[in-house]
Protein backbone atom coordinates (compact mmCIF):
# COMPACT_ATOMS: atom_id res chain seq x y z
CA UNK A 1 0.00 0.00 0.00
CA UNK A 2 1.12 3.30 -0.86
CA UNK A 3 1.62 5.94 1.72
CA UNK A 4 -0.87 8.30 2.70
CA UNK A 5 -0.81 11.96 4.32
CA UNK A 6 -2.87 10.89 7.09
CA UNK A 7 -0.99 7.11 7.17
CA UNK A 8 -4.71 5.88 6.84
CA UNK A 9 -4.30 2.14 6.06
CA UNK A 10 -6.67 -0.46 5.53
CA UNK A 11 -6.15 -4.21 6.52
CA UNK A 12 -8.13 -7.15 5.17
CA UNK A 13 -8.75 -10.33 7.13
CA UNK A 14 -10.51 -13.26 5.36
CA UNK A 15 -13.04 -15.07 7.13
CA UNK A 16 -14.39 -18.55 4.97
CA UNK A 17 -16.04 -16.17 2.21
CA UNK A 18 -16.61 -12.99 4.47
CA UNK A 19 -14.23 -10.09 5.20
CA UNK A 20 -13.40 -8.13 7.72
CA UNK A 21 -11.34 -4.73 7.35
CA UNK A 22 -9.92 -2.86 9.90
CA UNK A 23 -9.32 0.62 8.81
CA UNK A 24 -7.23 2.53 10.90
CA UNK A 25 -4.99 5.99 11.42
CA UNK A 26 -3.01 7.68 13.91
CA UNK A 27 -3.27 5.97 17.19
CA UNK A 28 -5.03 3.24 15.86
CA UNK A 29 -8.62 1.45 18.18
CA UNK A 30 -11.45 0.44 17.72
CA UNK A 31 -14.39 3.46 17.73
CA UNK A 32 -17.17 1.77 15.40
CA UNK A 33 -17.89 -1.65 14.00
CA UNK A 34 -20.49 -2.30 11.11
CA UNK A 35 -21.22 -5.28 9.09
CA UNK A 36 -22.86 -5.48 6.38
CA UNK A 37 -25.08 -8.77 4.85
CA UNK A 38 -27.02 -9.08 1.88
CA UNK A 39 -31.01 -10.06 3.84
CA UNK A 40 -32.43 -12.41 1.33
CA UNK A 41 -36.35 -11.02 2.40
CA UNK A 42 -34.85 -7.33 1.41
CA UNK A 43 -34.05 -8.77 -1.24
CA UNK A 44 -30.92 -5.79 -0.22
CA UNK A 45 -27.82 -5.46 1.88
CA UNK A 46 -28.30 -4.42 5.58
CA UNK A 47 -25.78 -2.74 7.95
CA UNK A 48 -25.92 -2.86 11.76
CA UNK A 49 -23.41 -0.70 13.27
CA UNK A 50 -21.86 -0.47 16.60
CA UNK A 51 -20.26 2.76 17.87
CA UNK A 52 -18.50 3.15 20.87
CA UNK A 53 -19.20 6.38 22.67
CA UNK A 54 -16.90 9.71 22.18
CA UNK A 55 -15.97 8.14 19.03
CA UNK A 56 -17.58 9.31 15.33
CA UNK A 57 -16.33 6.60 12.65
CA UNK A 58 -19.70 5.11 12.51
CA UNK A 59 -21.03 6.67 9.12
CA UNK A 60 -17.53 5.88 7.92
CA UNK A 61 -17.74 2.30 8.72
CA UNK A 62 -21.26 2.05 8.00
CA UNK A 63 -20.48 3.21 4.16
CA UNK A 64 -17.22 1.34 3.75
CA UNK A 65 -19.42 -2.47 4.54
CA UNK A 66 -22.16 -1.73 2.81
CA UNK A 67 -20.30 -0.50 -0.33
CA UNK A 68 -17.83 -3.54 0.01
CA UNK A 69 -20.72 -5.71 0.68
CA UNK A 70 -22.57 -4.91 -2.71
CA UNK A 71 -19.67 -4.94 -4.68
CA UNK A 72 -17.96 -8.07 -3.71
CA UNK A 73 -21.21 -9.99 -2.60
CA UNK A 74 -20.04 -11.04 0.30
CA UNK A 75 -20.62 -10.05 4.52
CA UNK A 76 -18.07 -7.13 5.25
CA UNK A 77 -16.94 -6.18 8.41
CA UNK A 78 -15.35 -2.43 9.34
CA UNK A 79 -13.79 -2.40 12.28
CA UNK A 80 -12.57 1.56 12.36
CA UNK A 81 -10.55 3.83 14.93
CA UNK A 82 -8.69 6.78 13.24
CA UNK A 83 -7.35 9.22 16.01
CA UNK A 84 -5.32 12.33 16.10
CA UNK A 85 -5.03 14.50 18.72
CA UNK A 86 -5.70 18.84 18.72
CA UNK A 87 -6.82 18.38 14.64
CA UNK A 88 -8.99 21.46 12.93
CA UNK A 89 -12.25 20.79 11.21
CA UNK A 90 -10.93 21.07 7.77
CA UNK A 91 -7.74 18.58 8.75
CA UNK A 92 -10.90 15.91 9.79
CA UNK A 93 -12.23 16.45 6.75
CA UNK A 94 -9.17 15.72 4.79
CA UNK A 95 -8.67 12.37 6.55
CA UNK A 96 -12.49 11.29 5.90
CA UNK A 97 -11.76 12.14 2.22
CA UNK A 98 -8.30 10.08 2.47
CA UNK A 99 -10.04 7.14 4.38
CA UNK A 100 -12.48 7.00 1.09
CA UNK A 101 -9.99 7.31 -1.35
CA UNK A 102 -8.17 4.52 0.54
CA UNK A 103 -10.98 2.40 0.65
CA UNK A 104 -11.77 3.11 -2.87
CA UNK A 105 -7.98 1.85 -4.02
CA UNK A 106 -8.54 -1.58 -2.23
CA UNK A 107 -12.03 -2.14 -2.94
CA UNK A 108 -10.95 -1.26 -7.00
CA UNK A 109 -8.52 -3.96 -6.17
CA UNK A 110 -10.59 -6.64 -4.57
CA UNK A 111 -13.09 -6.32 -7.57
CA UNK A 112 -10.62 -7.01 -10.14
CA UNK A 113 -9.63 -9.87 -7.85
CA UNK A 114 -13.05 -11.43 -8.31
């Protein structure tokens, strides 16, 4: 993996035929779980998410399963904790838009692995 400004990295962990990825920057933990499954009555995939409180990587790792889920049609777990201490607004921002492009590189590369 290429390095990042924000040293956001992304690890996968196979599980049978599911995934789980734990995305992480900083001083890595764990702030918010979600896993996404495709619910055969839906006829759709479904996220539950976890989030630990104080922490706000939910709606990141709420997005990152159920986008991973759809496109590799397969349960996805996102185990994320990005932390860095005395950051601005616009330097959060930055890393949230880093964490995506991130996620975008390995999901690109998990598709073509398909």
């Amino acid at each position: 993996m290429n390095a990042t400004k924000w040293g956001i990295r992304i690890q996968e962990v196979s599980a049978g035929r599911d995934i789980l990825l734990l995305l992480t920057g900083g001083e890595a933990h764990i702030g918010a779980v979600a896993t996404a499954y495709f619910n055969e009555e839906d006829m759709d995939v479904q996220v539950r998410t976890v989030d630990l409180p104080g922490h706000r990587e939910d709606e990141l790792a709420e997005y990152m399963a159920k986008t991973a889920a759809k496109a590799l049609g397969c349960t996805v777990t996102v185990a994320a904790g990005i932390h860095y201490d005395g950051i601005s607004k616009e330097q959060i921002l930055d890393i949230v838009a880093e964490a995506k492009q991130v996620f975008e590189g390995y999901l690109k590369a998990a598709v073509n692995k398909i």
